[in-house]
C-alpha atoms as a PDB file:
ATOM      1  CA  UNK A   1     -35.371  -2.132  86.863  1.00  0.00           C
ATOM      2  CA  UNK A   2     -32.428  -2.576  89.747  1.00  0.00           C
ATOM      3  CA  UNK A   3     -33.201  -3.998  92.394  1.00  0.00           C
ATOM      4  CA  UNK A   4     -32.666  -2.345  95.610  1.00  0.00           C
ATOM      5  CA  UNK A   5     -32.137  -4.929  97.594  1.00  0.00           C
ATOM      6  CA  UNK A   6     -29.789  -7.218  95.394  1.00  0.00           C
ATOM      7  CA  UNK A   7     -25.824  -7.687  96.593  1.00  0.00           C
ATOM      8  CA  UNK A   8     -24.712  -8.357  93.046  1.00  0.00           C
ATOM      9  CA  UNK A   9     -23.014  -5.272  90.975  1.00  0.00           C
ATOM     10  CA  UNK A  10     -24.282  -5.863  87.329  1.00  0.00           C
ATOM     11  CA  UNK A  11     -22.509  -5.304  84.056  1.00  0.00           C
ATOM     12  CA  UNK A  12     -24.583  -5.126  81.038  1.00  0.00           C
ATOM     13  CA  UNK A  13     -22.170  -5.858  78.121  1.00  0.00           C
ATOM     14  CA  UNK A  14     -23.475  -4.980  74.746  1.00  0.00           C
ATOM     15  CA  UNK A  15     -22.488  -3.987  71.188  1.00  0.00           C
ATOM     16  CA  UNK A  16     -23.398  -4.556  67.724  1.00  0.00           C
ATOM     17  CA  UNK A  17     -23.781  -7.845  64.992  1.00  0.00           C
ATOM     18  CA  UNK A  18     -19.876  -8.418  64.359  1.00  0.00           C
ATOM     19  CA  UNK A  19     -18.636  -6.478  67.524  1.00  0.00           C
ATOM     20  CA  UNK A  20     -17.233  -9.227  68.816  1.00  0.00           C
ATOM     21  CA  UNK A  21     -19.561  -9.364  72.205  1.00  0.00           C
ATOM     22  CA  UNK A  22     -18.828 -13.477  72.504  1.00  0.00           C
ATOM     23  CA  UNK A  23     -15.028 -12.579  72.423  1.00  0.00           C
ATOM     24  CA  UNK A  24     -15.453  -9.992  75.049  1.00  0.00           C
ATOM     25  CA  UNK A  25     -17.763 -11.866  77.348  1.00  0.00           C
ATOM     26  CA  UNK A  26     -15.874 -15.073  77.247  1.00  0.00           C
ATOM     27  CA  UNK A  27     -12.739 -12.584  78.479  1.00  0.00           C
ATOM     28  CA  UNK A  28     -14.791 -11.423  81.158  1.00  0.00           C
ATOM     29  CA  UNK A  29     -16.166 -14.882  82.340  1.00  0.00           C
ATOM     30  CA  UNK A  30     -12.462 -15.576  83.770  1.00  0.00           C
ATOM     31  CA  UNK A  31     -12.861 -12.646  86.071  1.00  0.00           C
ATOM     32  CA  UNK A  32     -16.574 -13.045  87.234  1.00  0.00           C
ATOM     33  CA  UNK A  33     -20.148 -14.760  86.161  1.00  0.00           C
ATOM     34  CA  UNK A  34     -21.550 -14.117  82.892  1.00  0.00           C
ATOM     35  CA  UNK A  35     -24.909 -14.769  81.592  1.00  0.00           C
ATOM     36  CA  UNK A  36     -25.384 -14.947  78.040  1.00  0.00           C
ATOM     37  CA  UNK A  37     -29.124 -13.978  77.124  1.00  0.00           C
ATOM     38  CA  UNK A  38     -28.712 -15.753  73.672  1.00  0.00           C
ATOM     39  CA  UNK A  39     -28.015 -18.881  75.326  1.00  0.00           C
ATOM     40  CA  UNK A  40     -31.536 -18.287  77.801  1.00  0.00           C
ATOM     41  CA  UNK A  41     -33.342 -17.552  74.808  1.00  0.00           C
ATOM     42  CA  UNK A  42     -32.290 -21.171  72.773  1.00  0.00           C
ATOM     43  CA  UNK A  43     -33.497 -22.777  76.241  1.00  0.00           C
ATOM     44  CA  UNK A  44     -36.803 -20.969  76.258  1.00  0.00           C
ATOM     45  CA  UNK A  45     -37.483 -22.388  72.391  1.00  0.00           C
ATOM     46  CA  UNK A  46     -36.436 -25.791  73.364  1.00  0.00           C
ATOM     47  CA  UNK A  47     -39.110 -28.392  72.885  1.00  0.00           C
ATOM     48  CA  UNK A  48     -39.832 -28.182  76.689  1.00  0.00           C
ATOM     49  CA  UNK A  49     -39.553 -24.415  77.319  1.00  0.00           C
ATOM     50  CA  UNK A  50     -42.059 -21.478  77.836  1.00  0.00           C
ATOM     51  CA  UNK A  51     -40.833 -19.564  74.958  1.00  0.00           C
ATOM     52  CA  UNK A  52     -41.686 -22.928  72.480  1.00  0.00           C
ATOM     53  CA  UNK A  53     -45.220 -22.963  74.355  1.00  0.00           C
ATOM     54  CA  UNK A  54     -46.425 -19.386  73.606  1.00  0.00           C
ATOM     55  CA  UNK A  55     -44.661 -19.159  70.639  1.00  0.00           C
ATOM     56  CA  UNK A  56     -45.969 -21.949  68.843  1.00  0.00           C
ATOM     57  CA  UNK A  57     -49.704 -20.408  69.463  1.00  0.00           C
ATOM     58  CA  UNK A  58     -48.894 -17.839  66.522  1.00  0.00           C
ATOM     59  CA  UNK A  59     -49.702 -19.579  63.598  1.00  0.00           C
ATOM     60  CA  UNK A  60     -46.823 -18.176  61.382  1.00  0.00           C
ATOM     61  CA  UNK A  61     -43.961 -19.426  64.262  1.00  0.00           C
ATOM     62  CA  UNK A  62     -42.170 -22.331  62.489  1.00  0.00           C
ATOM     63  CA  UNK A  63     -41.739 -25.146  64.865  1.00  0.00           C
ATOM     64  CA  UNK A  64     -39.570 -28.286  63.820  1.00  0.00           C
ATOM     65  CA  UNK A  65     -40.885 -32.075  64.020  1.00  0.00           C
ATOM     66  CA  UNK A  66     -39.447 -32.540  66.968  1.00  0.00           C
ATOM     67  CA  UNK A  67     -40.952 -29.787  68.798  1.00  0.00           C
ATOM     68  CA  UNK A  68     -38.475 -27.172  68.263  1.00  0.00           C
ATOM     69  CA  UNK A  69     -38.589 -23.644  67.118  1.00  0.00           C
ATOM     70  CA  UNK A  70     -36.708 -23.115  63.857  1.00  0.00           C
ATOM     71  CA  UNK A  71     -34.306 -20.212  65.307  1.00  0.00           C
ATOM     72  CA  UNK A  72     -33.107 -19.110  62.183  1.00  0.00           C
ATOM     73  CA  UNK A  73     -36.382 -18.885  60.652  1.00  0.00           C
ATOM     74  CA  UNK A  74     -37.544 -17.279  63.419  1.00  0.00           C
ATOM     75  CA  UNK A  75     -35.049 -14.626  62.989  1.00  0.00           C
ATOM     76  CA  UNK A  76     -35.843 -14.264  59.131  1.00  0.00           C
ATOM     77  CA  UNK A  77     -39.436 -13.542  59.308  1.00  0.00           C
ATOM     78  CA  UNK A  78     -38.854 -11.264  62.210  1.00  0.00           C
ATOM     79  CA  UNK A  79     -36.957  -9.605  60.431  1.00  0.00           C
ATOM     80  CA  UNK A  80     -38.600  -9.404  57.248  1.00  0.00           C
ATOM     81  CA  UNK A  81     -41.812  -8.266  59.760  1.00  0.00           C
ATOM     82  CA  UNK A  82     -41.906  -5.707  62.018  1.00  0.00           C
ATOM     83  CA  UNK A  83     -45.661  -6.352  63.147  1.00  0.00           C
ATOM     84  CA  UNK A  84     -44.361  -9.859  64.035  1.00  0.00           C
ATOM     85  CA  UNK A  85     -41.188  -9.155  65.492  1.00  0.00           C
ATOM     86  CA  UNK A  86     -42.813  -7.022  67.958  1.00  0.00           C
ATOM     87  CA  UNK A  87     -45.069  -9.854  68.766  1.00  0.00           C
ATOM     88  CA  UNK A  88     -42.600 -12.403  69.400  1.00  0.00           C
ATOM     89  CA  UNK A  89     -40.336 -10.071  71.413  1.00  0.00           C
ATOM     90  CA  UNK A  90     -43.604  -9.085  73.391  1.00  0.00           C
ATOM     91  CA  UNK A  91     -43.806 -13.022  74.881  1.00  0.00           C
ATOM     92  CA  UNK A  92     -40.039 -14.108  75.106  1.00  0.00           C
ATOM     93  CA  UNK A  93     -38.463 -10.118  76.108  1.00  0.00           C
ATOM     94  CA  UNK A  94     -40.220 -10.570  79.926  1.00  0.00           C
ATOM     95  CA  UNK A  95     -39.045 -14.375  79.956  1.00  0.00           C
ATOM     96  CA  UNK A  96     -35.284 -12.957  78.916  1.00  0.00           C
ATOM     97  CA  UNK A  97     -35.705 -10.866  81.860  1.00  0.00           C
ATOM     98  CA  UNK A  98     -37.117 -12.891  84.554  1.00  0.00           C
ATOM     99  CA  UNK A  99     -34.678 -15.743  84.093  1.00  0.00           C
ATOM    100  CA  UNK A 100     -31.992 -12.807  84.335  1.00  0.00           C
ATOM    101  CA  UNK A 101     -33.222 -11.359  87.218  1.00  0.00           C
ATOM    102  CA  UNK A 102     -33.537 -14.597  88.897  1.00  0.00           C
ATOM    103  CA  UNK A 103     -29.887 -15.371  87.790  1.00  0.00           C
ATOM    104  CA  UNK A 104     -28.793 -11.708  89.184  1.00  0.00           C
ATOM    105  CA  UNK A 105     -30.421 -12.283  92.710  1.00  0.00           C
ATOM    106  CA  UNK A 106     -28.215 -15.344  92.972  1.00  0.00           C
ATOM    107  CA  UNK A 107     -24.719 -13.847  92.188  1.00  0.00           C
ATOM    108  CA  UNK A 108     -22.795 -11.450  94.815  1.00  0.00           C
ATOM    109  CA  UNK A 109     -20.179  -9.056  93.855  1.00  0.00           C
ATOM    110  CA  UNK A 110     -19.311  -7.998  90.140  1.00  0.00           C
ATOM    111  CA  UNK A 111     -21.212 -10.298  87.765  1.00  0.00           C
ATOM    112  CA  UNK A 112     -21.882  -9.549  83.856  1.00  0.00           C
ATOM    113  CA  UNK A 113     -24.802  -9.882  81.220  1.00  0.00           C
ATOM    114  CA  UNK A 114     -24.090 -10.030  77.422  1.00  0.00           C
ATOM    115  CA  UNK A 115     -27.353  -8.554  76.439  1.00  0.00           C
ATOM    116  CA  UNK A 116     -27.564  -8.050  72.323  1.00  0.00           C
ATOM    117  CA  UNK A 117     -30.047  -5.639  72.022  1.00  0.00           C
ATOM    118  CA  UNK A 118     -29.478  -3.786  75.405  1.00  0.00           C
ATOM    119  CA  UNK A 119     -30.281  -0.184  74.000  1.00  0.00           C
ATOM    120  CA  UNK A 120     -32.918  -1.262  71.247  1.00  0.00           C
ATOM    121  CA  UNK A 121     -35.081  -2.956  74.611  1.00  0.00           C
ATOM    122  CA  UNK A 122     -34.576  -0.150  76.457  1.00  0.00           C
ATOM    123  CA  UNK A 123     -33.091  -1.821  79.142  1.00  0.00           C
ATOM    124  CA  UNK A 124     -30.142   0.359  80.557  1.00  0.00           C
ATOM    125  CA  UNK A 125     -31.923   1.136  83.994  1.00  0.00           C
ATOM    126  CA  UNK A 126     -31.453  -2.857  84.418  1.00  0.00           C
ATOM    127  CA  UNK A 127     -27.566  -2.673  85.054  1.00  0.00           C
ATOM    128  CA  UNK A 128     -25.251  -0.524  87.246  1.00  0.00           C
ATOM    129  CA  UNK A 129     -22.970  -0.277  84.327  1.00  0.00           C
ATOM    130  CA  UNK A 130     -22.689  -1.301  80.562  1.00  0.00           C
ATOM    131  CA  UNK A 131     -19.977  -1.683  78.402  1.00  0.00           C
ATOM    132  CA  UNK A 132     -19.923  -1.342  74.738  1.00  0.00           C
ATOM    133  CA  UNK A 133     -17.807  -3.876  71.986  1.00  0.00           C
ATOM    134  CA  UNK A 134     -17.456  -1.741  68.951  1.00  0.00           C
ATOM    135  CA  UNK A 135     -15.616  -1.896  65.923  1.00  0.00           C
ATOM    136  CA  UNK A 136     -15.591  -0.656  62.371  1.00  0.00           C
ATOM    137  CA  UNK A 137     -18.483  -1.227  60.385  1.00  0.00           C
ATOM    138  CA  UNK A 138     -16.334  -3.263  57.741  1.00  0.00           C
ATOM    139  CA  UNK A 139     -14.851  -5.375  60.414  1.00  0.00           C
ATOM    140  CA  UNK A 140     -18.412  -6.536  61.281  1.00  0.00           C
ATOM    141  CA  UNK A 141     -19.457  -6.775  57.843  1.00  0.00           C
ATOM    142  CA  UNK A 142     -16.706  -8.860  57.420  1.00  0.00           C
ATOM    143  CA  UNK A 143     -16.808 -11.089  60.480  1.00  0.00           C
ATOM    144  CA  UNK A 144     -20.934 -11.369  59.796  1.00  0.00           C
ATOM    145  CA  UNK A 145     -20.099 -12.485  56.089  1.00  0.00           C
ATOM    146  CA  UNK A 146     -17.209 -14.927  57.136  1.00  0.00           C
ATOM    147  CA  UNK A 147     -18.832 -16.315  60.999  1.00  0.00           C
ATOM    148  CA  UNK A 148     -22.155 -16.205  60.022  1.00  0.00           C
ATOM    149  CA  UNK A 149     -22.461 -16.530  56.185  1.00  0.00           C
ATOM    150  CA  UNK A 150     -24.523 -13.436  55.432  1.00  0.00           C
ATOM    151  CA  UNK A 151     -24.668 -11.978  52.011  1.00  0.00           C
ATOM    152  CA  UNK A 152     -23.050  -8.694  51.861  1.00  0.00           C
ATOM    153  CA  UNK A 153     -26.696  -6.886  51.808  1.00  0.00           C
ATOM    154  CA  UNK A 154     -28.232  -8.897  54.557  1.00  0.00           C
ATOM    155  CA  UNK A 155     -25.365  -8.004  56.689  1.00  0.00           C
ATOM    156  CA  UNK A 156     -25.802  -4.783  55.890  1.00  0.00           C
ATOM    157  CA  UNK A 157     -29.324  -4.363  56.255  1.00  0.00           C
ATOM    158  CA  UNK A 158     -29.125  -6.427  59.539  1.00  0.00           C
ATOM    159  CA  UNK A 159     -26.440  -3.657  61.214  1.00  0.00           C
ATOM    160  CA  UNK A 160     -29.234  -0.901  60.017  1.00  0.00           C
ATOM    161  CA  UNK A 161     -31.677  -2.242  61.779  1.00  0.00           C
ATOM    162  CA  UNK A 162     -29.963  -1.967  65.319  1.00  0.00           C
ATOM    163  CA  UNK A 163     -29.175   1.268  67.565  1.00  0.00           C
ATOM    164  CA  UNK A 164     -26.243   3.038  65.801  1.00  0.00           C
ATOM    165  CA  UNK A 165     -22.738   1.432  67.184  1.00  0.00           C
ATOM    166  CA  UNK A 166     -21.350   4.965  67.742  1.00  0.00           C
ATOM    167  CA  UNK A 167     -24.723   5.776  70.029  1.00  0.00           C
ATOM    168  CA  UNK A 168     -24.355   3.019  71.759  1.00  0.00           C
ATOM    169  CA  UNK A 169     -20.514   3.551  72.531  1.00  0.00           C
ATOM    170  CA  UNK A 170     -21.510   6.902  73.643  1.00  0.00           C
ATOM    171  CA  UNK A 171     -24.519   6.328  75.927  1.00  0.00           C
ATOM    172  CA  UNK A 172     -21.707   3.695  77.354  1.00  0.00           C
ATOM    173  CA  UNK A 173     -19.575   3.539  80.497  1.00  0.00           C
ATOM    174  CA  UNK A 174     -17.065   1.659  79.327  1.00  0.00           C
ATOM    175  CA  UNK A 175     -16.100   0.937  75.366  1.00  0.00           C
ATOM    176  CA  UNK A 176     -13.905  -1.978  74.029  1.00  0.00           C
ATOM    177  CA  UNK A 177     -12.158  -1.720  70.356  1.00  0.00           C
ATOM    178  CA  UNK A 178     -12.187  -4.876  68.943  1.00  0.00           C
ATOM    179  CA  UNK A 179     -11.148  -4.041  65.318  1.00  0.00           C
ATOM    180  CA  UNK A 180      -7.602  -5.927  65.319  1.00  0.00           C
ATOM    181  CA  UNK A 181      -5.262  -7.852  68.021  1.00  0.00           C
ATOM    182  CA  UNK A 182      -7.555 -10.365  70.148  1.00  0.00           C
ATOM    183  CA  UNK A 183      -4.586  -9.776  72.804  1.00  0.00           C
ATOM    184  CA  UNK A 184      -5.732  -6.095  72.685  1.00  0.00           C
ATOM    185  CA  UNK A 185      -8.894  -6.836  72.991  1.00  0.00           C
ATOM    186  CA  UNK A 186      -7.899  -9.210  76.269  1.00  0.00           C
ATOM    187  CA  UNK A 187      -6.018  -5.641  77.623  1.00  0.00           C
ATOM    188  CA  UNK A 188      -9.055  -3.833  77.539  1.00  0.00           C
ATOM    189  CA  UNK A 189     -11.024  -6.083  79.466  1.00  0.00           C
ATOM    190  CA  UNK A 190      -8.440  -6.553  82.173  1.00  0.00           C
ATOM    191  CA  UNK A 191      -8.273  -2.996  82.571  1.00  0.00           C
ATOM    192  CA  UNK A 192     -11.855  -2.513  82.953  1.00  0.00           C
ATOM    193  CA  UNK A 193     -11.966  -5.008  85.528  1.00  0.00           C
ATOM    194  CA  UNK A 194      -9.301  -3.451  87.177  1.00  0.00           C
ATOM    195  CA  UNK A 195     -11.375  -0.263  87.371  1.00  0.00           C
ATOM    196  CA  UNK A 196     -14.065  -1.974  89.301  1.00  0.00           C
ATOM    197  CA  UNK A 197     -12.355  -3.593  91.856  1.00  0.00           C
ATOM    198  CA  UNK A 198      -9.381  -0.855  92.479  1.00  0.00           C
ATOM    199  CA  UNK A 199     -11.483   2.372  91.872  1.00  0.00           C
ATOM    200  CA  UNK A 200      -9.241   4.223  93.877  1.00  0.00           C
ATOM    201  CA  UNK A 201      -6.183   3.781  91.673  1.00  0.00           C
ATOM    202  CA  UNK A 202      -8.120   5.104  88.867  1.00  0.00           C
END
């Protein structure tokens, strides 16, 4: 939840696979702090970290010979499991969030999260505001095909398993279209930011 008591105003930026969320957040890091949770999560499965030390205590976790946690892998069975997605989101969702919180208490002013699976972790309560990247569904199909390599089905299958893109644009505060010009794109987020610190003007 919030905290009462903290001077930072938080943005939780969110969106689907193929939204373009990266794009968006690296826009927004030239206006204020942003924390990416996908980067906090490949530092909690490094050899060292807390996530690789629970984690490799499940027997089907598949952890590399040099002590690291085989993301990808990870991600497969996960997916391919619900039972054990569940129980690997169960140890390294409260990690996610105390390393955010801790990073929140130490930012003042506007500051921004890119949180992937804001809505499916039922987080919104955590952020004053979040904004939405959305796009077509055959833009992402075709950026997760082309970025990431995914077969047309897996891509397709991976956007089903997430909160619908229009539901999460609606439940939003602010939503960015991302379908075409990158210098569009760059508009949006300017504007948005705009809105924050000149609410008046609005």
């Amino acid at each position: 939840m919030k905290e009462k008591d903290r001077t930072a105003y938080v943005i939780g930026l969110t969106g689907s696979m193929g939204s373009g969320k990266s794009t968006a957040a690296g826009l927004l890091s030239g206006c204020m702090p942003v924390l990416d949770l996908d980067e906090v999560n490949r530092s909690l499965l490094l050899p060292e970290g807390r996530g690789t030390e629970l984690l490799s205590q499940l027997s089907w976790v598949p952890v590399q010979s040099d002590g690291t946690v085989d993301r990808k892998e990870l991600a497969a069975r996960m997916f391919q499991d619900p039972d054990r997605r569940k129980q690997a989101e169960s140890i390294l969702h409260p990690l996610l969030w105390e390393a955010m919180d801790s990073w929140i208490r130490q930012q003042h002013g506007f500051c921004a999260v890119e949180v992937p699976l804001l809505f499916e972790t039922g987080s919104q309560g955590r952020f004053d505001e979040i904004w939405c990247v959305t796009c077509s569904e055959a833009t992402a199909l075709q950026r997760l095909r082309e970025g990431r390599g995914y077969a047309e089905e897996e891509a397709r299958q991976r956007l089903a398993c997430q909160y619908p893109a229009a539901d999460k644009a609606a439940a939003s505060d602010v939503v960015l279209c991302n379908d075409g010009d990158p210098e569009d794109l760059k508009s949006q987020v300017l504007t948005a930011v705009q809105r924050l610190e000149k609410p008046d003007e609005q």
